[in-house]
C-alpha atoms as a PDB file:
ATOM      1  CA  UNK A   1     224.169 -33.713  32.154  1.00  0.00           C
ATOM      2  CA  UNK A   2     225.001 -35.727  35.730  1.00  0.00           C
ATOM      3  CA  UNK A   3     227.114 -38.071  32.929  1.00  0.00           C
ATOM      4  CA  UNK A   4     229.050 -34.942  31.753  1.00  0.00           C
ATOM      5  CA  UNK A   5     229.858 -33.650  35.495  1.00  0.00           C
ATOM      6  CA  UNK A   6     231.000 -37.343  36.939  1.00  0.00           C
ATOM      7  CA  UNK A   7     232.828 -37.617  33.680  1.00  0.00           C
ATOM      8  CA  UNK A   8     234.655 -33.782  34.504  1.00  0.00           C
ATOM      9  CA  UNK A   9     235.395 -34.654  38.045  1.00  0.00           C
ATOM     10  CA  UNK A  10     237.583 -37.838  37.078  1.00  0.00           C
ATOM     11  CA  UNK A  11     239.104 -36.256  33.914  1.00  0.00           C
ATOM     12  CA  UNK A  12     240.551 -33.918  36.348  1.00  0.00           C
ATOM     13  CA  UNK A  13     240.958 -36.233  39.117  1.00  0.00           C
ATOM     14  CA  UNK A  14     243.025 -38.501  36.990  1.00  0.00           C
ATOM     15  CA  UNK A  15     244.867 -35.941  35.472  1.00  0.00           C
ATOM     16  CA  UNK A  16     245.603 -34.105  38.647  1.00  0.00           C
ATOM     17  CA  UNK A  17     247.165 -37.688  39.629  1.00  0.00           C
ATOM     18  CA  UNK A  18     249.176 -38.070  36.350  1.00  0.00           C
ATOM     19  CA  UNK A  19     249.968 -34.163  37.225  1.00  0.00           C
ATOM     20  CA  UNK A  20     251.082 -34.605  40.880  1.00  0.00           C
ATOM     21  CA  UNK A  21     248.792 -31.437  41.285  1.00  0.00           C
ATOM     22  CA  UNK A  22     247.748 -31.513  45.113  1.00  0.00           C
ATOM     23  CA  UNK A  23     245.336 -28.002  44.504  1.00  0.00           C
ATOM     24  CA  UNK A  24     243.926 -30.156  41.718  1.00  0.00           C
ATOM     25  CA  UNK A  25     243.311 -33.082  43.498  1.00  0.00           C
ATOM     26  CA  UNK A  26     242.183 -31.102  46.592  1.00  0.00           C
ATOM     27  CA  UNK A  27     239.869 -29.692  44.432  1.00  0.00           C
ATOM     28  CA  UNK A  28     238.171 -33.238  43.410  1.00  0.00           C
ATOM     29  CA  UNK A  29     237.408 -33.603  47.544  1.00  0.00           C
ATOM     30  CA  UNK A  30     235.398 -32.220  49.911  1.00  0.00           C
ATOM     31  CA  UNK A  31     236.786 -31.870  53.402  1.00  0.00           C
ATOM     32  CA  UNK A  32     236.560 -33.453  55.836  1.00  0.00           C
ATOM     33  CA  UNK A  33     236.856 -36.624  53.916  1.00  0.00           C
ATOM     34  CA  UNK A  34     237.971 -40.528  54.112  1.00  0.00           C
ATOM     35  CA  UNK A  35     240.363 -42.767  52.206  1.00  0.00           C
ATOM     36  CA  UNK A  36     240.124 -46.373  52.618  1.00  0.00           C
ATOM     37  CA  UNK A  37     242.865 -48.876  51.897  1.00  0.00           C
ATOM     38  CA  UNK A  38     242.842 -52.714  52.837  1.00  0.00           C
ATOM     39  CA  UNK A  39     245.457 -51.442  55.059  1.00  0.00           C
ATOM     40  CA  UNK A  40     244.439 -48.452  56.760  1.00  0.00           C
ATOM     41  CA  UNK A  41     241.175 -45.865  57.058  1.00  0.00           C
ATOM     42  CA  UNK A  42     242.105 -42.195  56.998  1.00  0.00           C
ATOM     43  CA  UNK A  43     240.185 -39.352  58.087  1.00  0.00           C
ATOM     44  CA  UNK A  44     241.466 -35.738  56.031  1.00  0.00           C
ATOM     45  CA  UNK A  45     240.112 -32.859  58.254  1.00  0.00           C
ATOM     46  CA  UNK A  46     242.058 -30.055  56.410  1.00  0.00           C
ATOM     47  CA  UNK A  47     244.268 -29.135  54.123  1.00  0.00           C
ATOM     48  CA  UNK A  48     246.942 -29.531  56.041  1.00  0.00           C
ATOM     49  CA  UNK A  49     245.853 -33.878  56.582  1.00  0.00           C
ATOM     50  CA  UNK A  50     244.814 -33.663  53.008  1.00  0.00           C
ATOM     51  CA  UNK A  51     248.191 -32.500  51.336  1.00  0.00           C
ATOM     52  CA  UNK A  52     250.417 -34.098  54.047  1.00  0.00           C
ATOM     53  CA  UNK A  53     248.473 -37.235  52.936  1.00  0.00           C
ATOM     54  CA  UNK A  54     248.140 -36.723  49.293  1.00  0.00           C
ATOM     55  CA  UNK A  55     251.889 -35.521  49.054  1.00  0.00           C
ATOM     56  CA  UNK A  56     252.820 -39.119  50.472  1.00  0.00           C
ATOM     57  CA  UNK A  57     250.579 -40.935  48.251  1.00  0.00           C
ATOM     58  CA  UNK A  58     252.446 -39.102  45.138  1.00  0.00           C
ATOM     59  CA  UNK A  59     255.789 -40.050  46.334  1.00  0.00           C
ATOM     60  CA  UNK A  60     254.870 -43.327  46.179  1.00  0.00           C
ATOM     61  CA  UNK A  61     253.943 -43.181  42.569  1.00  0.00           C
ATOM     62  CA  UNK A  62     256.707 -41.422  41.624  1.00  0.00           C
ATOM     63  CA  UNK A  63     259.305 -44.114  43.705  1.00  0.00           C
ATOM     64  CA  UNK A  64     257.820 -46.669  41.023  1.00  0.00           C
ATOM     65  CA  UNK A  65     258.104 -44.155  38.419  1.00  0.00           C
ATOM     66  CA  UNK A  66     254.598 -44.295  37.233  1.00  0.00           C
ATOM     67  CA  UNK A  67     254.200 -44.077  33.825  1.00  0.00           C
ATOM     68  CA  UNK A  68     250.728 -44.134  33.182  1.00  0.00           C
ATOM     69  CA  UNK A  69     247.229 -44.556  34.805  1.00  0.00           C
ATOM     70  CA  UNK A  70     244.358 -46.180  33.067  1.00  0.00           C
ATOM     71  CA  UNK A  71     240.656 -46.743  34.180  1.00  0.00           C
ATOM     72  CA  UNK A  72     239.571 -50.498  33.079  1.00  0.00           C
ATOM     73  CA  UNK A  73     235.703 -49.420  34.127  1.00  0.00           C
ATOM     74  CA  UNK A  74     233.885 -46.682  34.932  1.00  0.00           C
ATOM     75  CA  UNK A  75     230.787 -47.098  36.300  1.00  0.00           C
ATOM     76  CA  UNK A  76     228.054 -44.997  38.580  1.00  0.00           C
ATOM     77  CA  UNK A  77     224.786 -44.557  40.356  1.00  0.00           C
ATOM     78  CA  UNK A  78     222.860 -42.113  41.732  1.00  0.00           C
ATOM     79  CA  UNK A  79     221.967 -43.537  45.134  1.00  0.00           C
ATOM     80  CA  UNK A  80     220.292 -40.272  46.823  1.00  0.00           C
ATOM     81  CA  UNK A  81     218.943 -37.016  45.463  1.00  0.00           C
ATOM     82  CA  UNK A  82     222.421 -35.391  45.670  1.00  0.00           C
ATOM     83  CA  UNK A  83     224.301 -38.782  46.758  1.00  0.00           C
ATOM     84  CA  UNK A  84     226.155 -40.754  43.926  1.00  0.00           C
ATOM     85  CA  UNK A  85     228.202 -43.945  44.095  1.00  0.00           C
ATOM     86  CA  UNK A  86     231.103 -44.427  41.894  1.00  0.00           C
ATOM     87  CA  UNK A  87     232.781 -47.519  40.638  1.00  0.00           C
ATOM     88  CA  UNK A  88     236.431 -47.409  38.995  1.00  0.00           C
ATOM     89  CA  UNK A  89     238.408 -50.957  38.102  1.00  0.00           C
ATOM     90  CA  UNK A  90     242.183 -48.887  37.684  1.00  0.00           C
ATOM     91  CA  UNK A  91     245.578 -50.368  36.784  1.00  0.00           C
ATOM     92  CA  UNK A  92     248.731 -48.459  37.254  1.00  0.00           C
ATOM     93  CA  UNK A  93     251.904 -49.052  34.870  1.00  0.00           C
ATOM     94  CA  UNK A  94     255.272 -48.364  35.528  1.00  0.00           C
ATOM     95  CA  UNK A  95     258.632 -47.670  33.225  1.00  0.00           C
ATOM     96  CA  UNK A  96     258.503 -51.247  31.650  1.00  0.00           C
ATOM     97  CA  UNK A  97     254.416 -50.509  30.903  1.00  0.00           C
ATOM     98  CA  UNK A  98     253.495 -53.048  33.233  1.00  0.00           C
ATOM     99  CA  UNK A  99     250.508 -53.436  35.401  1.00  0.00           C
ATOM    100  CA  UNK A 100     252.405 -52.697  39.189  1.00  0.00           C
ATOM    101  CA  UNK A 101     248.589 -51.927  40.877  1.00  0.00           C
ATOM    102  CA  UNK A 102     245.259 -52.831  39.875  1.00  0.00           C
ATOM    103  CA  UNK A 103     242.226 -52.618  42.357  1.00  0.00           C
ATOM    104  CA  UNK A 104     238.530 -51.276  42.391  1.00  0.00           C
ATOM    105  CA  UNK A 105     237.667 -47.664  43.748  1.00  0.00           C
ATOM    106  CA  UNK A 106     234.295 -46.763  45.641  1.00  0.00           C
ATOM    107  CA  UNK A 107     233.970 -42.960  45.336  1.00  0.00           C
ATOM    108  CA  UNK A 108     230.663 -41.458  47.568  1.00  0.00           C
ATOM    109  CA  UNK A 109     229.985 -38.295  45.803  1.00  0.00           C
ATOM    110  CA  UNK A 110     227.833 -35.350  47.195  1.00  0.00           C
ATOM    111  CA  UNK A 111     227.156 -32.008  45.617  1.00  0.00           C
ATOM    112  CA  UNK A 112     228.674 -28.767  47.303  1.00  0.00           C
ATOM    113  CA  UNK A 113     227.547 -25.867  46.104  1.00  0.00           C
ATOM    114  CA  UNK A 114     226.580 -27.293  42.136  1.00  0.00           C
ATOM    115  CA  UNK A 115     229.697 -28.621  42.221  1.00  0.00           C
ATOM    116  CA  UNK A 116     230.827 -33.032  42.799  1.00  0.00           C
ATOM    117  CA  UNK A 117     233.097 -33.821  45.451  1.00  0.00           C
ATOM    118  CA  UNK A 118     234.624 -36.853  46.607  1.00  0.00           C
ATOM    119  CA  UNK A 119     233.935 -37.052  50.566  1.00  0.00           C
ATOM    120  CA  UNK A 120     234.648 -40.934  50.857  1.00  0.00           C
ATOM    121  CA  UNK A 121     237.000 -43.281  48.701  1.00  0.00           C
ATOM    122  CA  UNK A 122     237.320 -47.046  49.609  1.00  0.00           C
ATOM    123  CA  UNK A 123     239.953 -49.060  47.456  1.00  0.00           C
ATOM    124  CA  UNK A 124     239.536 -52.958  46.964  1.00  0.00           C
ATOM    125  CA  UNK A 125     241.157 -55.930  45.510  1.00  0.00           C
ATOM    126  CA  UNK A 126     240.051 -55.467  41.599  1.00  0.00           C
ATOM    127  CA  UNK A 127     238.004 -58.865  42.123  1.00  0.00           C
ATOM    128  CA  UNK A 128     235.713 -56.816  43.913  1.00  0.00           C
ATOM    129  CA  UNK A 129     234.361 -54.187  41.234  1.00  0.00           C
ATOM    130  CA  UNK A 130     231.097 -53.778  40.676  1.00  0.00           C
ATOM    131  CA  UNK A 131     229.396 -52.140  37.547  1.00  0.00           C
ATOM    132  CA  UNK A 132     226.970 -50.056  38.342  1.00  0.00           C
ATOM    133  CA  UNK A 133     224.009 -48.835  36.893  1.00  0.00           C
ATOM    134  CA  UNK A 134     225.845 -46.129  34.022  1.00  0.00           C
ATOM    135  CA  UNK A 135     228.569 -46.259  32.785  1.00  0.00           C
ATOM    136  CA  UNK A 136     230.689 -43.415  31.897  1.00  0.00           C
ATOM    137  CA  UNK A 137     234.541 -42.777  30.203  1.00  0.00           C
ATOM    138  CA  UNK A 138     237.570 -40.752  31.687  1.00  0.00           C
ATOM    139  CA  UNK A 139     239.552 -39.351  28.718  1.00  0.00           C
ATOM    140  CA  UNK A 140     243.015 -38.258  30.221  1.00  0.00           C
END
């Protein structure tokens, strides 16, 4: 059952990225929330942060005209009694269908109201993954 919900969240959390869907995304989060990058740490109080952020992030993908977006690994553990740690190894492919981005995602999850939400994403260099205790598939 905890395999099937993880497994909904980032079926709809990739597909809102594939999408460009910012309510879909949004949906995936809980605010406030924070993005880490090698390069930066972001805190998203509001929707306003969060689509203002999300909208860049998008524009991005679409300026390297993402074609497709494929999880390597998918891995998780439940680290508190609604507290789970996720593990995603990703690699992003552009018009030629080759790898432009690869890294390792760190998703805290928390339950609000029944439901998973991200509340804290940290991005690494792939190198970094771990594989956690289950492991779990994303079907786009």
């Amino acid at each position: 059952m905890l395999t099937d919900k993880i497994e909904a969240l980032f079926i709809n959390y990739l597909s809102a990225f594939i999408e460009y869907d910012i309510e879909k995304i949004r949906d995936c989060y809980h605010l406030p929330c924070t993005l880490h990058t090698p390069d930066r740490i972001v805190m998203l109080q509001n929707d306003n942060d969060f689509n203002i952020e999300f909208l860049e992030i998008f524009k991005g993908l679409k300026e390297v005209s993402t074609q497709k977006i494929l999880p390597i690994k998918a891995t998780y553990s439940k680290i508190g009694a609604d507290l789970f740690l996720v593990c995603i190894d990703w690699s992003f492919y552009d018009l030629n269908n080759e790898v432009f981005a690869d890294f390792s995602a760190f998703y805290y999850l928390n339950t609000v109201r029944e439901k998973l939400k991200i509340f804290n994403v940290a991005s690494h260099d792939i190198s970094n993954g771990l594989h956690l205790s289950t492991p779990f598939s994303i079907k786009s």
